[in-house]
PDB file of N, CA and C in Angstrom:
ATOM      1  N   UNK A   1       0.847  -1.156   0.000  1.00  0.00           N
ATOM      2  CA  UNK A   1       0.000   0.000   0.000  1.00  0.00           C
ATOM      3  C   UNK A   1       0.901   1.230   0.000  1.00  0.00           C
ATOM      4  N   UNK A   2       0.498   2.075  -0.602  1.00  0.00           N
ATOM      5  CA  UNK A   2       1.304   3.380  -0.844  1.00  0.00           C
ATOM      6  C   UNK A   2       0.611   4.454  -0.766  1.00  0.00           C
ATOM      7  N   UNK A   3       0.978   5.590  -0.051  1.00  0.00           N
ATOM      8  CA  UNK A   3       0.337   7.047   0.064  1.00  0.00           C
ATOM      9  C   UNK A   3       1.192   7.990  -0.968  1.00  0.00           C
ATOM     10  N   UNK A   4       1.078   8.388  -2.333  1.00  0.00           N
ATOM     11  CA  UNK A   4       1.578   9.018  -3.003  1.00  0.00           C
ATOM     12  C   UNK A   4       1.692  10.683  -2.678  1.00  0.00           C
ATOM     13  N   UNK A   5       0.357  10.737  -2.132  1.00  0.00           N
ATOM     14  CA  UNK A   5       0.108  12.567  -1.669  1.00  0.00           C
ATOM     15  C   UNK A   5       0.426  12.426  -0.318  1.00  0.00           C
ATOM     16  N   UNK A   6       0.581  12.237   0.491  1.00  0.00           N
ATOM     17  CA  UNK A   6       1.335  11.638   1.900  1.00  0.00           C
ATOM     18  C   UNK A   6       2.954  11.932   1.895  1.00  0.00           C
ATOM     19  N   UNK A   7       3.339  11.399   1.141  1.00  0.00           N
ATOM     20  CA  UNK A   7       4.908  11.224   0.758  1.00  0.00           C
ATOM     21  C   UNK A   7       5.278  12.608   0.140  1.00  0.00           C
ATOM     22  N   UNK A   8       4.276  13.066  -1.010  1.00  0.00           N
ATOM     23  CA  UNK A   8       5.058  14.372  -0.988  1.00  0.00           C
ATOM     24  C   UNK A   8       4.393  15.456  -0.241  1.00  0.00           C
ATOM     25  N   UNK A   9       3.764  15.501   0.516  1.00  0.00           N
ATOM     26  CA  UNK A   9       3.834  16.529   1.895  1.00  0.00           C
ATOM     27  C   UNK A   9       4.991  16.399   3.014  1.00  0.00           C
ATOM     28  N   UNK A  10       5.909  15.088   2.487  1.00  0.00           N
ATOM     29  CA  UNK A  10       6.741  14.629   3.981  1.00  0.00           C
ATOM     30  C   UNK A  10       7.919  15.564   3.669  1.00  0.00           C
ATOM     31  N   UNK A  11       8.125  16.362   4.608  1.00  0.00           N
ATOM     32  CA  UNK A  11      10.099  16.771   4.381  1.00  0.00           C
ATOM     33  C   UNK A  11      10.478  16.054   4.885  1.00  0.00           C
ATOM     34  N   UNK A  12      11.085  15.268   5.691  1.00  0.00           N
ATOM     35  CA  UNK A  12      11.876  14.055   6.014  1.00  0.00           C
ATOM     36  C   UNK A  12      11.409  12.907   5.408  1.00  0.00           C
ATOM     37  N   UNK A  13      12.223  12.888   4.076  1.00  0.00           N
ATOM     38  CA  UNK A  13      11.714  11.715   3.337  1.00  0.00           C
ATOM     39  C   UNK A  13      12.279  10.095   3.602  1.00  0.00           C
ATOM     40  N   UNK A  14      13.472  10.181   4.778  1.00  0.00           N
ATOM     41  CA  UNK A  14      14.122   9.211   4.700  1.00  0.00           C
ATOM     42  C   UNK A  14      13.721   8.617   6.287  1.00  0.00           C
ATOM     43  N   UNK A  15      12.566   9.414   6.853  1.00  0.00           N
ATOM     44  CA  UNK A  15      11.989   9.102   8.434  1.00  0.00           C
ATOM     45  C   UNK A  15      11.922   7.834   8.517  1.00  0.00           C
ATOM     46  N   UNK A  16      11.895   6.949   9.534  1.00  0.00           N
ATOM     47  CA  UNK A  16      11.323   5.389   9.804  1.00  0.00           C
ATOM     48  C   UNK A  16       9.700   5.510  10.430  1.00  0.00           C
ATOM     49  N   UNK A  17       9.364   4.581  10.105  1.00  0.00           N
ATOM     50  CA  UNK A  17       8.091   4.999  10.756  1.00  0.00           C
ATOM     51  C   UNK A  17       7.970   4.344  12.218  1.00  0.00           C
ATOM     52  N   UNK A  18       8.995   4.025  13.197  1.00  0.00           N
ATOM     53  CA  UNK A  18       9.353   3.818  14.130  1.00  0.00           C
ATOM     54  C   UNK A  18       9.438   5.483  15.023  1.00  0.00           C
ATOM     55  N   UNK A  19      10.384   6.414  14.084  1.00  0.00           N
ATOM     56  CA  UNK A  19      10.404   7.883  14.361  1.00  0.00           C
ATOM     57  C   UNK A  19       9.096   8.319  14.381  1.00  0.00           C
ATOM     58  N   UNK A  20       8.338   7.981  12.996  1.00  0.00           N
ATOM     59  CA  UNK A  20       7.041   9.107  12.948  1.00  0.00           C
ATOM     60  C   UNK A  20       6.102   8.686  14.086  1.00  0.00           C
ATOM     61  N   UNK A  21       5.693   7.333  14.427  1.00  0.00           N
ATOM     62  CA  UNK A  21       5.082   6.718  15.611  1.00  0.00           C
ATOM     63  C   UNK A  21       5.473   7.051  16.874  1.00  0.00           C
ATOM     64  N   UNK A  22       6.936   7.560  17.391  1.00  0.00           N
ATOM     65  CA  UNK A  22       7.092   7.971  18.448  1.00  0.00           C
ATOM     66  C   UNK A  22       6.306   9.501  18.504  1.00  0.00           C
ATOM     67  N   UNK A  23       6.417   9.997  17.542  1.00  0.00           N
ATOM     68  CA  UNK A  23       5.836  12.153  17.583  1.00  0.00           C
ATOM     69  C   UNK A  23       4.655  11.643  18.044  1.00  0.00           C
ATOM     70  N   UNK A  24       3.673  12.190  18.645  1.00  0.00           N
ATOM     71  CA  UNK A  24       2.324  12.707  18.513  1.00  0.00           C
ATOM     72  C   UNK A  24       1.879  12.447  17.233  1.00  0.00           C
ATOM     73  N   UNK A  25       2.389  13.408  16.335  1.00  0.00           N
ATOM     74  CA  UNK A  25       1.317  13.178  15.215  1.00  0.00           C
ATOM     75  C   UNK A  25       1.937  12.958  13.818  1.00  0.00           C
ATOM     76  N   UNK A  26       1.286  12.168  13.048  1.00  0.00           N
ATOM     77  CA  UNK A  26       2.003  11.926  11.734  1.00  0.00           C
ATOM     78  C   UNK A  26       2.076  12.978  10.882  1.00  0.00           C
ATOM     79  N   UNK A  27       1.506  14.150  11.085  1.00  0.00           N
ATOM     80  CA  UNK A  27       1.735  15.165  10.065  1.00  0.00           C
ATOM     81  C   UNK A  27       2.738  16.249  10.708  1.00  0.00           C
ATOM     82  N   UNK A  28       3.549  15.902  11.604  1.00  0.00           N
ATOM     83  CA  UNK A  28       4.353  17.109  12.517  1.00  0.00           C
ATOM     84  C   UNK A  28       5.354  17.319  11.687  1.00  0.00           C
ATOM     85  N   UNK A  29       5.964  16.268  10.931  1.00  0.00           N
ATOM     86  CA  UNK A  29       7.203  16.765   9.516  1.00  0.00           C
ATOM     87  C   UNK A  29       6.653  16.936   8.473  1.00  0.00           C
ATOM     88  N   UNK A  30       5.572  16.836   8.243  1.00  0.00           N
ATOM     89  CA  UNK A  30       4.758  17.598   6.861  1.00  0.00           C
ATOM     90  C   UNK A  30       4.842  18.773   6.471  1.00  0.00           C
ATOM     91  N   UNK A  31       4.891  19.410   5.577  1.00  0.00           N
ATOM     92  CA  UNK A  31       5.038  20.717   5.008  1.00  0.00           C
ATOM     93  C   UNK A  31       4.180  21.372   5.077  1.00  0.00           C
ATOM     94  N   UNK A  32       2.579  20.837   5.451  1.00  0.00           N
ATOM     95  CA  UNK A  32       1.475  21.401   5.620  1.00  0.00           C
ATOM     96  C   UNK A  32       0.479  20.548   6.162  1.00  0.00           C
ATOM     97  N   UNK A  33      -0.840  20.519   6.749  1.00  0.00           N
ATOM     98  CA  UNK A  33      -1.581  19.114   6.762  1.00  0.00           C
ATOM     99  C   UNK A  33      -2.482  19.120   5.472  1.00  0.00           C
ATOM    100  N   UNK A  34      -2.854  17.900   5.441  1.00  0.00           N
ATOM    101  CA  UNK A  34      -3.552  17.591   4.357  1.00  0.00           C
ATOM    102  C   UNK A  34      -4.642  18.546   4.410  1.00  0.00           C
ATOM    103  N   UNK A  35      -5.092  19.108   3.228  1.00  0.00           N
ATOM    104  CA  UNK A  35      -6.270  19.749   2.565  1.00  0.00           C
ATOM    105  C   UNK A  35      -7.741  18.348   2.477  1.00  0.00           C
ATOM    106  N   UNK A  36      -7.875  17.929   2.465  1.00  0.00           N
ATOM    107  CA  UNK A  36      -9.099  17.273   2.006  1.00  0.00           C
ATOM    108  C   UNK A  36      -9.058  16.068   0.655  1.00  0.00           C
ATOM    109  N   UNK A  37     -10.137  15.652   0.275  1.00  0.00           N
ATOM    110  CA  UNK A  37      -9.753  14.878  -0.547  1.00  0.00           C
ATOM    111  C   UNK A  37      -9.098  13.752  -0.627  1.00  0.00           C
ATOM    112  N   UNK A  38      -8.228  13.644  -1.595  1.00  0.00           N
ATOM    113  CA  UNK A  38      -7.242  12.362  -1.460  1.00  0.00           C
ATOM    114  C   UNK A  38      -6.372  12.261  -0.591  1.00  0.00           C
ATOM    115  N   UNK A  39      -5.592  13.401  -0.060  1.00  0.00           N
ATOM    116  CA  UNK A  39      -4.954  13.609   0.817  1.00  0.00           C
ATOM    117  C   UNK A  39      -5.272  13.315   2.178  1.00  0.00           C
ATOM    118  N   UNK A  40      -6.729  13.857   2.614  1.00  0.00           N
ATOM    119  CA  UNK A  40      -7.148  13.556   3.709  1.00  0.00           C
ATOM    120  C   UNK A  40      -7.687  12.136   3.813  1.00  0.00           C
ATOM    121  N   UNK A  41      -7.853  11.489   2.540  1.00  0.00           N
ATOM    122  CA  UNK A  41      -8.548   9.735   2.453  1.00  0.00           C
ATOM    123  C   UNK A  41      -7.093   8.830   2.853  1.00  0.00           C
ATOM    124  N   UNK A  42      -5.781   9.325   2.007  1.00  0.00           N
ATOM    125  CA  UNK A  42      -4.887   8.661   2.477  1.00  0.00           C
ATOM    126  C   UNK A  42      -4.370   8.720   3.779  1.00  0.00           C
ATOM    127  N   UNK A  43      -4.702   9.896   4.600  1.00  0.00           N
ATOM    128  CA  UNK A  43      -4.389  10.373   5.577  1.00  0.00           C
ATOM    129  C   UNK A  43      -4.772   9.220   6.660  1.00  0.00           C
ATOM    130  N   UNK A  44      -6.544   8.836   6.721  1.00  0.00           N
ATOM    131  CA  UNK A  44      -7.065   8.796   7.713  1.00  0.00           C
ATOM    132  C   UNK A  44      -6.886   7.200   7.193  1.00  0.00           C
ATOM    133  N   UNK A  45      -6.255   6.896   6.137  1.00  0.00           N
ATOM    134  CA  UNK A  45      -6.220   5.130   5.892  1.00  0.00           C
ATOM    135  C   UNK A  45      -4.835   5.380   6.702  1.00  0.00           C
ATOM    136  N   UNK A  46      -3.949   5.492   6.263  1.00  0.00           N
ATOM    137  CA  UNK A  46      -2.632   5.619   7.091  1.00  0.00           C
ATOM    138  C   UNK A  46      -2.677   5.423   8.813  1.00  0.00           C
ATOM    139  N   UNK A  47      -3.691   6.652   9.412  1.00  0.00           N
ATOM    140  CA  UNK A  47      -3.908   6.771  10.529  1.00  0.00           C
ATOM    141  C   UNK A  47      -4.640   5.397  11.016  1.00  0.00           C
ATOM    142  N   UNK A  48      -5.283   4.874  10.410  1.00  0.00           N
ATOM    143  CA  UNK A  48      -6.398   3.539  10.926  1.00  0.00           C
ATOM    144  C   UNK A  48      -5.487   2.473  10.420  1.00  0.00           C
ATOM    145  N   UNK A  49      -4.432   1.905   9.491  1.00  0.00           N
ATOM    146  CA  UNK A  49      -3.071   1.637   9.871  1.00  0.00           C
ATOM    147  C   UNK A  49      -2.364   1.461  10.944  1.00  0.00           C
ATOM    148  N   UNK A  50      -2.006   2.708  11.397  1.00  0.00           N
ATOM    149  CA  UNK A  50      -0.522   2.315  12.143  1.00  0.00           C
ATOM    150  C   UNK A  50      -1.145   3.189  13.423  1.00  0.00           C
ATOM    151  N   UNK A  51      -2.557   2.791  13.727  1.00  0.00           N
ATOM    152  CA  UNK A  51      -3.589   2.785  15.287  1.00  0.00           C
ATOM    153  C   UNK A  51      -3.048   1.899  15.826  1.00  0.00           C
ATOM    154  N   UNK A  52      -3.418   0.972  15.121  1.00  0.00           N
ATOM    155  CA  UNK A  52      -3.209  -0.267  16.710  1.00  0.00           C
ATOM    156  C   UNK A  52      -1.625  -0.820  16.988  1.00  0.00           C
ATOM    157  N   UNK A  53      -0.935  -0.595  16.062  1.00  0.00           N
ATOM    158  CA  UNK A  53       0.808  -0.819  15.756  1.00  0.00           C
ATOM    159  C   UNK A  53       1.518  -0.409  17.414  1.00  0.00           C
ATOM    160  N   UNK A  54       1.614  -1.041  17.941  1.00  0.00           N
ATOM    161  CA  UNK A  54       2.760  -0.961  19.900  1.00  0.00           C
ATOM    162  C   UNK A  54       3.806  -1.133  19.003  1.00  0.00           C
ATOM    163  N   UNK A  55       5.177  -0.255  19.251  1.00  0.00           N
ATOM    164  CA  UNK A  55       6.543  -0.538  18.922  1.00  0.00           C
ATOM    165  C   UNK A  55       7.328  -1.171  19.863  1.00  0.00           C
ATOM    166  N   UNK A  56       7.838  -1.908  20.694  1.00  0.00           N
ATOM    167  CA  UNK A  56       8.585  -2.739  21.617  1.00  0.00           C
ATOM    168  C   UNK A  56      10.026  -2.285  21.619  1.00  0.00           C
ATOM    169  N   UNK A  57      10.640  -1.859  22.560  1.00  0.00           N
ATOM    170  CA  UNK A  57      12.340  -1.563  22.642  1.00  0.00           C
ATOM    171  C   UNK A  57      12.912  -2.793  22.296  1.00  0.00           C
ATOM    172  N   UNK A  58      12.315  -4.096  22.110  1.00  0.00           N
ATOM    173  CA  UNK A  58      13.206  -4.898  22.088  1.00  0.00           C
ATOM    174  C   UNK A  58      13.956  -5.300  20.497  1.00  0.00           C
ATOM    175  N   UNK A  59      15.418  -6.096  20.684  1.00  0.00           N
ATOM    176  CA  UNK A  59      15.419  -6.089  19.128  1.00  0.00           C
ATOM    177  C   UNK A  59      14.762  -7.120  18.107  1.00  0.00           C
ATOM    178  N   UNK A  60      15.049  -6.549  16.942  1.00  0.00           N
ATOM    179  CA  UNK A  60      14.006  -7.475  15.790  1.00  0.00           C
ATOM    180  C   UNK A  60      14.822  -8.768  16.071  1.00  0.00           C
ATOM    181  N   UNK A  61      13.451  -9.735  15.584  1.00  0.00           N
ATOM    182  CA  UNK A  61      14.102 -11.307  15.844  1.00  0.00           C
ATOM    183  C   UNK A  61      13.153 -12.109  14.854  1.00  0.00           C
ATOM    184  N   UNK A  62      13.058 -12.843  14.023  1.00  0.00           N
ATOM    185  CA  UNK A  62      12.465 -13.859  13.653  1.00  0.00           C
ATOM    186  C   UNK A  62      11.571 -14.392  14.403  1.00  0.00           C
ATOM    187  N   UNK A  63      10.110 -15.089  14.095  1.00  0.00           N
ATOM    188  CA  UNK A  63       9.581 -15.396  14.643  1.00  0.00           C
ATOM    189  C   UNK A  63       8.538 -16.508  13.494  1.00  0.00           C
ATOM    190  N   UNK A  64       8.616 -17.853  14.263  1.00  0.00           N
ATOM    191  CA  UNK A  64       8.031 -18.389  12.751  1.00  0.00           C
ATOM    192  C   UNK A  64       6.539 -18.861  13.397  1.00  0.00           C
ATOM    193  N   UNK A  65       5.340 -17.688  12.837  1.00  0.00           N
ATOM    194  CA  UNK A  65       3.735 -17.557  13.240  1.00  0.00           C
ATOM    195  C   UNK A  65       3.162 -19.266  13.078  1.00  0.00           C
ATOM    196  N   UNK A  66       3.765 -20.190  12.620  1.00  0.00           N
ATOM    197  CA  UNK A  66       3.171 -21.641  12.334  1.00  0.00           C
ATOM    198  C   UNK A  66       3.146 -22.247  13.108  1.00  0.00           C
ATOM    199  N   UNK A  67       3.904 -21.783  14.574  1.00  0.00           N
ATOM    200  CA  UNK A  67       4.370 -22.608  15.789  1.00  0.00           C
ATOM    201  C   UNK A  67       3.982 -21.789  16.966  1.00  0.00           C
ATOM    202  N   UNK A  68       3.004 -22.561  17.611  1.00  0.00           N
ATOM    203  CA  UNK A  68       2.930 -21.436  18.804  1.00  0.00           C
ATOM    204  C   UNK A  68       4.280 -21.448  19.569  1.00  0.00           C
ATOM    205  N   UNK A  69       4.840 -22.025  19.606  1.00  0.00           N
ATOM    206  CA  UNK A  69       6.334 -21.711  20.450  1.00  0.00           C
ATOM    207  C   UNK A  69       7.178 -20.627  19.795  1.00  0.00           C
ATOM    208  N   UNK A  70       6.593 -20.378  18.520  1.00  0.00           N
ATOM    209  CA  UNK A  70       7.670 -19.421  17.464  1.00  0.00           C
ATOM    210  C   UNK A  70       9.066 -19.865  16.810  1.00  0.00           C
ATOM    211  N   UNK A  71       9.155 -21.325  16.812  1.00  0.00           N
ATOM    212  CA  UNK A  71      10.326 -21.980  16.383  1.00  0.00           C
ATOM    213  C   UNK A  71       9.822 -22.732  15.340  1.00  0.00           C
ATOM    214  N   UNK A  72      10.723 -22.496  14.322  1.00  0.00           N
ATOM    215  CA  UNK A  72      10.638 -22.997  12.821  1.00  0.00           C
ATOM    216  C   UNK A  72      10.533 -24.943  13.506  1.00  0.00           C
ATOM    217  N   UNK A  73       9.488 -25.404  12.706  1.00  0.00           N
ATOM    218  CA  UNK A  73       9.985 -26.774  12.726  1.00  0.00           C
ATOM    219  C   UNK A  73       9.528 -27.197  11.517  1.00  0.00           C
ATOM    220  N   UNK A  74       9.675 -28.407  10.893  1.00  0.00           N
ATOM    221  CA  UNK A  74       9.334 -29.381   9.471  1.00  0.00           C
ATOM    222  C   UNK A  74       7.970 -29.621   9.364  1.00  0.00           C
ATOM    223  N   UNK A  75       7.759 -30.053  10.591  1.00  0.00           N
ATOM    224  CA  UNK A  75       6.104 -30.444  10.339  1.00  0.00           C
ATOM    225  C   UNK A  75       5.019 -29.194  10.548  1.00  0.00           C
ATOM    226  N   UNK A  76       5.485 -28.107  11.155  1.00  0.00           N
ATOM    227  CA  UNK A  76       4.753 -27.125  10.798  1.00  0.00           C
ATOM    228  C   UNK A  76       4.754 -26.581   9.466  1.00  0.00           C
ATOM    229  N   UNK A  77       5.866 -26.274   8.625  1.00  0.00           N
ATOM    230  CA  UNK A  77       5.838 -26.429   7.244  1.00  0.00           C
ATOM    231  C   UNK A  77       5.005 -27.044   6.386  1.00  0.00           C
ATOM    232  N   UNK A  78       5.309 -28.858   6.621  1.00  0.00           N
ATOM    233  CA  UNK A  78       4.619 -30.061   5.688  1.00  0.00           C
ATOM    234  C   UNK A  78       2.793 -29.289   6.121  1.00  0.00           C
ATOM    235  N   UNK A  79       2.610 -29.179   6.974  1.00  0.00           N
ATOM    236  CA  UNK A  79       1.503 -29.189   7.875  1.00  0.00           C
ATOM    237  C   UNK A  79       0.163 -28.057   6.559  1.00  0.00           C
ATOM    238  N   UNK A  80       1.218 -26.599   6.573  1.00  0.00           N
ATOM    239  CA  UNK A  80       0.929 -25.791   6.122  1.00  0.00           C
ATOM    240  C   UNK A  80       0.883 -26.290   4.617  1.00  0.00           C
ATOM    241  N   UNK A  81       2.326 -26.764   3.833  1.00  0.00           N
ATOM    242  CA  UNK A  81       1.902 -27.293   2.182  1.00  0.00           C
ATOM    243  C   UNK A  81       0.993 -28.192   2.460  1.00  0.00           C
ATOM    244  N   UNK A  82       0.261 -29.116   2.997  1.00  0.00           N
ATOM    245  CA  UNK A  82      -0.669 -30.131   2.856  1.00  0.00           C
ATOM    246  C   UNK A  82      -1.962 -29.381   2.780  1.00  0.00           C
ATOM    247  N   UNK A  83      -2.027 -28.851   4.201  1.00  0.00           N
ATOM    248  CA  UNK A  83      -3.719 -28.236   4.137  1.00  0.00           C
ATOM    249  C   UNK A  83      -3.708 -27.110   2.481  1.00  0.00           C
ATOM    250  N   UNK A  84      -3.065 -26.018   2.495  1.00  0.00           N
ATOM    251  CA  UNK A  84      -2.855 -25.477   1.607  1.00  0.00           C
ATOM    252  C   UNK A  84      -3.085 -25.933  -0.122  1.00  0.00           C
ATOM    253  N   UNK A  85      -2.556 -27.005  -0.724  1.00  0.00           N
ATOM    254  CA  UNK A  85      -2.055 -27.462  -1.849  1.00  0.00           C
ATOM    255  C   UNK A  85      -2.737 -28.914  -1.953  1.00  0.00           C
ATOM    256  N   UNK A  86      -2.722 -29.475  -1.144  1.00  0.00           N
ATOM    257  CA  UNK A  86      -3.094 -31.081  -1.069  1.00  0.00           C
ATOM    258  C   UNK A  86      -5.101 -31.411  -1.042  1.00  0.00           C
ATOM    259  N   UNK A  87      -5.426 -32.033  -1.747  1.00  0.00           N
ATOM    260  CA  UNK A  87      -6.987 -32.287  -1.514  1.00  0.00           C
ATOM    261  C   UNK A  87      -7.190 -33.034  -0.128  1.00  0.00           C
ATOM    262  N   UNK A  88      -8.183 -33.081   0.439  1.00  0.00           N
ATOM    263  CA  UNK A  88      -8.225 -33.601   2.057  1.00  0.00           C
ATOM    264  C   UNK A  88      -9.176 -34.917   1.613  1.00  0.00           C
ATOM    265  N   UNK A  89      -8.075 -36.079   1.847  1.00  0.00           N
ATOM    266  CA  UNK A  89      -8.795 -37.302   1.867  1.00  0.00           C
ATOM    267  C   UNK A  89      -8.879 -37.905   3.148  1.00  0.00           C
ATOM    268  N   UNK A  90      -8.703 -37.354   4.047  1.00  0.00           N
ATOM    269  CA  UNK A  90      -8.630 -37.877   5.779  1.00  0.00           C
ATOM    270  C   UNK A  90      -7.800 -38.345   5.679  1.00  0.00           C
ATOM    271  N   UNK A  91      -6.618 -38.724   5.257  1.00  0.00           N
ATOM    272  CA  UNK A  91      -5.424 -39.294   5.394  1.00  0.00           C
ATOM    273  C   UNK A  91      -4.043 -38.396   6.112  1.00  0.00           C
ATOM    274  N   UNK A  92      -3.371 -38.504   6.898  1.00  0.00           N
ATOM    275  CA  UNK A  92      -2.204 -38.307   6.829  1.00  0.00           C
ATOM    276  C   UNK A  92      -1.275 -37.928   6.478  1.00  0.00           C
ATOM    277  N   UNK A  93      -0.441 -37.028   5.673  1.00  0.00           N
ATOM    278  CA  UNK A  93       1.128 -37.418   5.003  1.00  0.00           C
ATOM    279  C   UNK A  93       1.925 -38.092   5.732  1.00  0.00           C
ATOM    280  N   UNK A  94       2.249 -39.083   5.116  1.00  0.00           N
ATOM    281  CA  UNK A  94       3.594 -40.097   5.724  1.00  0.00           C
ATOM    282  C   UNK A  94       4.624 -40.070   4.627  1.00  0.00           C
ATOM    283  N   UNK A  95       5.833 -39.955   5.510  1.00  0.00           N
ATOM    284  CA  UNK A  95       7.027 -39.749   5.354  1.00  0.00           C
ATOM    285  C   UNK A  95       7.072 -41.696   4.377  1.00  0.00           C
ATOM    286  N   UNK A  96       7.525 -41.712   3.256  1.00  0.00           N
ATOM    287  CA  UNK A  96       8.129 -42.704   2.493  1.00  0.00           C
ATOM    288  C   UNK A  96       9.719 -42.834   2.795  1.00  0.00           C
ATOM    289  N   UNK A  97       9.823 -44.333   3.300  1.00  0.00           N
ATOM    290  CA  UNK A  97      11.298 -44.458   3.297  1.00  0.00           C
ATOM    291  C   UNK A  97      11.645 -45.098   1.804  1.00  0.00           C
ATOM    292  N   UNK A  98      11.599 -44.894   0.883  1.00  0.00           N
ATOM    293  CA  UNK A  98      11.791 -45.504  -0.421  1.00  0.00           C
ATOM    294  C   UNK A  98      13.142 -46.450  -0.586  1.00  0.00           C
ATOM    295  N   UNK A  99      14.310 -46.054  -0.210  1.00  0.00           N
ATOM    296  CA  UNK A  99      16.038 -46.514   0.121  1.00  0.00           C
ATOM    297  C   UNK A  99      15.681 -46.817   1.694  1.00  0.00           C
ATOM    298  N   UNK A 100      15.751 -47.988   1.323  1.00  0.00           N
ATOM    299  CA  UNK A 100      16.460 -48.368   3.067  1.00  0.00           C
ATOM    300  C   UNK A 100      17.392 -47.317   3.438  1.00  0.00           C
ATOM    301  N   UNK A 101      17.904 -47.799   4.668  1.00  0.00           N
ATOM    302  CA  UNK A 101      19.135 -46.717   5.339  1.00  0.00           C
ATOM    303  C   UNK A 101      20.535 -47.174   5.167  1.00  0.00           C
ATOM    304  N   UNK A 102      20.523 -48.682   4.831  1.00  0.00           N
ATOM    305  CA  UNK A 102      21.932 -49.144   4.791  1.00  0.00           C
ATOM    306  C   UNK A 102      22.439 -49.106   3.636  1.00  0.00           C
ATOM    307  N   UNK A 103      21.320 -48.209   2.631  1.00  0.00           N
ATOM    308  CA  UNK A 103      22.136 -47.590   1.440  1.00  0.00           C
ATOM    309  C   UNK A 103      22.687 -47.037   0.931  1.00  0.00           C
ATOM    310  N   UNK A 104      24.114 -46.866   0.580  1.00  0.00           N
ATOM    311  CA  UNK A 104      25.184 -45.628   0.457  1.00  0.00           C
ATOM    312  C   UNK A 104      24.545 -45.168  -0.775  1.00  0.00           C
ATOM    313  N   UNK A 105      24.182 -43.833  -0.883  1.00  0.00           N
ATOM    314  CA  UNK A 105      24.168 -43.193  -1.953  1.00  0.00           C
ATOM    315  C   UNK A 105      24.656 -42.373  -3.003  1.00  0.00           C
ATOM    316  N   UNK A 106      25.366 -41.806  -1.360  1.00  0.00           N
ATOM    317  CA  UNK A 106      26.360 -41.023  -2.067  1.00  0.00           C
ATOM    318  C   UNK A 106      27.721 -41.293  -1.684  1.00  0.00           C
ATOM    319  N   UNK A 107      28.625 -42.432  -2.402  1.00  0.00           N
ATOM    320  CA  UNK A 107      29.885 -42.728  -2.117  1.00  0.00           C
ATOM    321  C   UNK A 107      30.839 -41.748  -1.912  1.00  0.00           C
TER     322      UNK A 107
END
Protein backbone atom coordinates (compact mmCIF):
# COMPACT_ATOMS: atom_id res chain seq x y z
CA UNK A 1 0.00 0.00 0.00
CA UNK A 2 1.30 3.38 -0.84
CA UNK A 3 0.34 7.05 0.06
CA UNK A 4 1.58 9.02 -3.00
CA UNK A 5 0.11 12.57 -1.67
CA UNK A 6 1.34 11.64 1.90
CA UNK A 7 4.91 11.22 0.76
CA UNK A 8 5.06 14.37 -0.99
CA UNK A 9 3.83 16.53 1.90
CA UNK A 10 6.74 14.63 3.98
CA UNK A 11 10.10 16.77 4.38
CA UNK A 12 11.88 14.05 6.01
CA UNK A 13 11.71 11.72 3.34
CA UNK A 14 14.12 9.21 4.70
CA UNK A 15 11.99 9.10 8.43
CA UNK A 16 11.32 5.39 9.80
CA UNK A 17 8.09 5.00 10.76
CA UNK A 18 9.35 3.82 14.13
CA UNK A 19 10.40 7.88 14.36
CA UNK A 20 7.04 9.11 12.95
CA UNK A 21 5.08 6.72 15.61
CA UNK A 22 7.09 7.97 18.45
CA UNK A 23 5.84 12.15 17.58
CA UNK A 24 2.32 12.71 18.51
CA UNK A 25 1.32 13.18 15.22
CA UNK A 26 2.00 11.93 11.73
CA UNK A 27 1.74 15.17 10.07
CA UNK A 28 4.35 17.11 12.52
CA UNK A 29 7.20 16.77 9.52
CA UNK A 30 4.76 17.60 6.86
CA UNK A 31 5.04 20.72 5.01
CA UNK A 32 1.48 21.40 5.62
CA UNK A 33 -1.58 19.11 6.76
CA UNK A 34 -3.55 17.59 4.36
CA UNK A 35 -6.27 19.75 2.57
CA UNK A 36 -9.10 17.27 2.01
CA UNK A 37 -9.75 14.88 -0.55
CA UNK A 38 -7.24 12.36 -1.46
CA UNK A 39 -4.95 13.61 0.82
CA UNK A 40 -7.15 13.56 3.71
CA UNK A 41 -8.55 9.73 2.45
CA UNK A 42 -4.89 8.66 2.48
CA UNK A 43 -4.39 10.37 5.58
CA UNK A 44 -7.07 8.80 7.71
CA UNK A 45 -6.22 5.13 5.89
CA UNK A 46 -2.63 5.62 7.09
CA UNK A 47 -3.91 6.77 10.53
CA UNK A 48 -6.40 3.54 10.93
CA UNK A 49 -3.07 1.64 9.87
CA UNK A 50 -0.52 2.31 12.14
CA UNK A 51 -3.59 2.79 15.29
CA UNK A 52 -3.21 -0.27 16.71
CA UNK A 53 0.81 -0.82 15.76
CA UNK A 54 2.76 -0.96 19.90
CA UNK A 55 6.54 -0.54 18.92
CA UNK A 56 8.59 -2.74 21.62
CA UNK A 57 12.34 -1.56 22.64
CA UNK A 58 13.21 -4.90 22.09
CA UNK A 59 15.42 -6.09 19.13
CA UNK A 60 14.01 -7.47 15.79
CA UNK A 61 14.10 -11.31 15.84
CA UNK A 62 12.46 -13.86 13.65
CA UNK A 63 9.58 -15.40 14.64
CA UNK A 64 8.03 -18.39 12.75
CA UNK A 65 3.73 -17.56 13.24
CA UNK A 66 3.17 -21.64 12.33
CA UNK A 67 4.37 -22.61 15.79
CA UNK A 68 2.93 -21.44 18.80
CA UNK A 69 6.33 -21.71 20.45
CA UNK A 70 7.67 -19.42 17.46
CA UNK A 71 10.33 -21.98 16.38
CA UNK A 72 10.64 -23.00 12.82
CA UNK A 73 9.99 -26.77 12.73
CA UNK A 74 9.33 -29.38 9.47
CA UNK A 75 6.10 -30.44 10.34
CA UNK A 76 4.75 -27.12 10.80
CA UNK A 77 5.84 -26.43 7.24
CA UNK A 78 4.62 -30.06 5.69
CA UNK A 79 1.50 -29.19 7.88
CA UNK A 80 0.93 -25.79 6.12
CA UNK A 81 1.90 -27.29 2.18
CA UNK A 82 -0.67 -30.13 2.86
CA UNK A 83 -3.72 -28.24 4.14
CA UNK A 84 -2.85 -25.48 1.61
CA UNK A 85 -2.05 -27.46 -1.85
CA UNK A 86 -3.09 -31.08 -1.07
CA UNK A 87 -6.99 -32.29 -1.51
CA UNK A 88 -8.23 -33.60 2.06
CA UNK A 89 -8.80 -37.30 1.87
CA UNK A 90 -8.63 -37.88 5.78
CA UNK A 91 -5.42 -39.29 5.39
CA UNK A 92 -2.20 -38.31 6.83
CA UNK A 93 1.13 -37.42 5.00
CA UNK A 94 3.59 -40.10 5.72
CA UNK A 95 7.03 -39.75 5.35
CA UNK A 96 8.13 -42.70 2.49
CA UNK A 97 11.30 -44.46 3.30
CA UNK A 98 11.79 -45.50 -0.42
CA UNK A 99 16.04 -46.51 0.12
CA UNK A 100 16.46 -48.37 3.07
CA UNK A 101 19.14 -46.72 5.34
CA UNK A 102 21.93 -49.14 4.79
CA UNK A 103 22.14 -47.59 1.44
CA UNK A 104 25.18 -45.63 0.46
CA UNK A 105 24.17 -43.19 -1.95
CA UNK A 106 26.36 -41.02 -2.07
CA UNK A 107 29.88 -42.73 -2.12
Amino acid sequence: MSFPRLYALECERGVSVAAKLIISSLTSSFRRNPRGGIEEEQYLLLVEIVAPVILSNSSDRWVWSLDSAGDFSVKSARTLIDDSFLPTIGNATRWVNVVPIKINVFP
